[in-house]
Protein backbone atom coordinates (compact mmCIF):
# COMPACT_ATOMS: atom_id res chain seq x y z
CA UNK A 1 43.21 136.13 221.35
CA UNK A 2 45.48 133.42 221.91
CA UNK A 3 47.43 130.70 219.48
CA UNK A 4 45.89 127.13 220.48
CA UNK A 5 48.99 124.97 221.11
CA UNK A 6 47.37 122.01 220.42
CA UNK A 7 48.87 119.66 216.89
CA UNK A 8 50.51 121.60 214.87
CA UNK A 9 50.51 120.71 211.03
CA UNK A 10 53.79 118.90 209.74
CA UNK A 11 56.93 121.47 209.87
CA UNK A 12 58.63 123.04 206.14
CA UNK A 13 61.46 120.39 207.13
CA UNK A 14 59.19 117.41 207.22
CA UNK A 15 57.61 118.47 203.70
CA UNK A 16 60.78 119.32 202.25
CA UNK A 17 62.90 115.95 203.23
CA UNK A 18 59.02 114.24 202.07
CA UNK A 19 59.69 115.86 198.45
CA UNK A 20 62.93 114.63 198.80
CA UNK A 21 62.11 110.78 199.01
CA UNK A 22 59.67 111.30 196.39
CA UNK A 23 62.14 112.91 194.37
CA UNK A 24 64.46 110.32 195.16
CA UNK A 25 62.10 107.90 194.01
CA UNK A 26 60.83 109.16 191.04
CA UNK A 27 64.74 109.20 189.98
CA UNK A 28 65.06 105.49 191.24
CA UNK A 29 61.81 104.15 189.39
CA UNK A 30 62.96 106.67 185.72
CA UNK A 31 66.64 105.60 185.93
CA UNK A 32 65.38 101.52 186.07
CA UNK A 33 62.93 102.00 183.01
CA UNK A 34 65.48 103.66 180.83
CA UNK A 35 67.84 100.78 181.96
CA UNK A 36 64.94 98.13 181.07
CA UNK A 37 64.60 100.32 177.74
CA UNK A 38 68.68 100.06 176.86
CA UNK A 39 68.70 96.41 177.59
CA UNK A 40 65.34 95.84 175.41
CA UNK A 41 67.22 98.39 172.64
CA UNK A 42 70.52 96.17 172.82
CA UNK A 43 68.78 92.71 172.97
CA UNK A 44 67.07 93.65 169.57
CA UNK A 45 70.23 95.13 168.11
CA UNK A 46 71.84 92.07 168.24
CA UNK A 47 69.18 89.93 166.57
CA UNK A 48 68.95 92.82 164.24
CA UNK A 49 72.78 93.09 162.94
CA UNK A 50 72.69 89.24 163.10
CA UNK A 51 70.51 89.23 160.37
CA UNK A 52 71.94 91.90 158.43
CA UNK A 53 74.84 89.91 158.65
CA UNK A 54 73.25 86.75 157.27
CA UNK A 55 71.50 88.64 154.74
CA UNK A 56 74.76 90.25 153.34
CA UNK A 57 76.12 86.28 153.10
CA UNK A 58 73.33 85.83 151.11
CA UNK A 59 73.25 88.17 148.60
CA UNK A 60 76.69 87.55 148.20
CA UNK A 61 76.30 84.01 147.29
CA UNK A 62 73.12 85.09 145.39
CA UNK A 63 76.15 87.45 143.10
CA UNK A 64 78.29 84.47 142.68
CA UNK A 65 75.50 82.35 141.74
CA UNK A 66 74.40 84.70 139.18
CA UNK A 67 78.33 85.26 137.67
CA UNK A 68 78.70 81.50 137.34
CA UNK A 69 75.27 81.30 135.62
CA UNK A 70 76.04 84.30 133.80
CA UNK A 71 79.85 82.31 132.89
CA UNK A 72 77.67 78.95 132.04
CA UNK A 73 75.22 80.87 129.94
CA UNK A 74 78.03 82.49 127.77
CA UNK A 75 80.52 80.40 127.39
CA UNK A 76 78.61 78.57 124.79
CA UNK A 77 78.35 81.39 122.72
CA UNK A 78 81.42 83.50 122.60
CA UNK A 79 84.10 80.65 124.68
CA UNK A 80 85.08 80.66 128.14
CA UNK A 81 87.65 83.07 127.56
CA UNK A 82 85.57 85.15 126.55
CA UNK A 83 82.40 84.75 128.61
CA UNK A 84 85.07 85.77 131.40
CA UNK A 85 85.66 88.94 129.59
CA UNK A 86 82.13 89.90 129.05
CA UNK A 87 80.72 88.99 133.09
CA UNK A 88 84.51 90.92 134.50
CA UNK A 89 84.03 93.95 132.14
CA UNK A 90 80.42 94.70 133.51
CA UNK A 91 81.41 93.56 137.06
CA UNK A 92 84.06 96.07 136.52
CA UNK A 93 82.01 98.80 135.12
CA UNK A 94 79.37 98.41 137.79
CA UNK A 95 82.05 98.12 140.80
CA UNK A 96 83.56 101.47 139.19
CA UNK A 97 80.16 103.47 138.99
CA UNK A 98 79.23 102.20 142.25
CA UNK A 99 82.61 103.94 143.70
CA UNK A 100 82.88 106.79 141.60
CA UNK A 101 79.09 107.65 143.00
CA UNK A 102 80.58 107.17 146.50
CA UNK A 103 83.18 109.18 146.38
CA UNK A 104 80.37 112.24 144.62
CA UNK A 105 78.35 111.53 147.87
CA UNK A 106 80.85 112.03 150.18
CA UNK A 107 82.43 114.74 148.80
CA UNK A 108 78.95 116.71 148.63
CA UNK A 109 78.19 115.47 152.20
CA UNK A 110 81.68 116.74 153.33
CA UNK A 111 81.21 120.20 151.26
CA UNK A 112 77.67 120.27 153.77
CA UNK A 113 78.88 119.23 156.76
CA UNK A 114 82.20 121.84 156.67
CA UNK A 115 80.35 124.85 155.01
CA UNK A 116 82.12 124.72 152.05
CA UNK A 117 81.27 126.71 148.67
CA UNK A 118 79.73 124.54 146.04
């Protein structure tokens, strides 16, 4: 019994450096999408923070509009002095809750995030 020497099937080396290209490949084609992804993902971000920017502007105005109306409405009834009293006493009140409830948060979120007792 004798080995035929006739073709001989393609070597380990051949298949290995043929998983290699493909490897290579697949890395190629992956590493494009996810740059195609980031760009998509940064394109939007813009747009996105854009418009949370213009929306803060907004509200902001919408605040001022409401103080002046707020100003406009009183001032007929108590005086301008003190229709400025009223609208920068609640402003005031509502700035200071807002902050005082900030400062809570973060000190509970630090407490978390360090292990602290509560």
């Amino acid at each position: 019994m004798g080995t035929e020497t006739g073709e001989a099937g393609p070597s380990l080396t051949e298949d290995l450096k043929a998983l290699l290209e493909d490897g290579q490949t697949l890395v190629e084609a992956e590493l494009s999408y996810q740059r195609q992804r980031v760009a998509f993902a940064w394109s939007r971000a813009k747009a996105i923070a854009l418009l949370l920017v213009a929306a803060v502007f907004l509200a902001f105005f919408v605040l001022v509009a409401i103080v002046v109306g707020l100003l406009l409405a009183l001032a007929p009834l108590v005086g301008a002095w003190g229709a400025l009293a009223i609208v920068a006493v609640a402003l005031a009140g509502l700035a200071a809750t807002c902050f005082f409830s900030a400062v809570s948060r973060f000190r509970k979120a630090r407490k978390a995030i360090l292990g602290e007792p509560r």
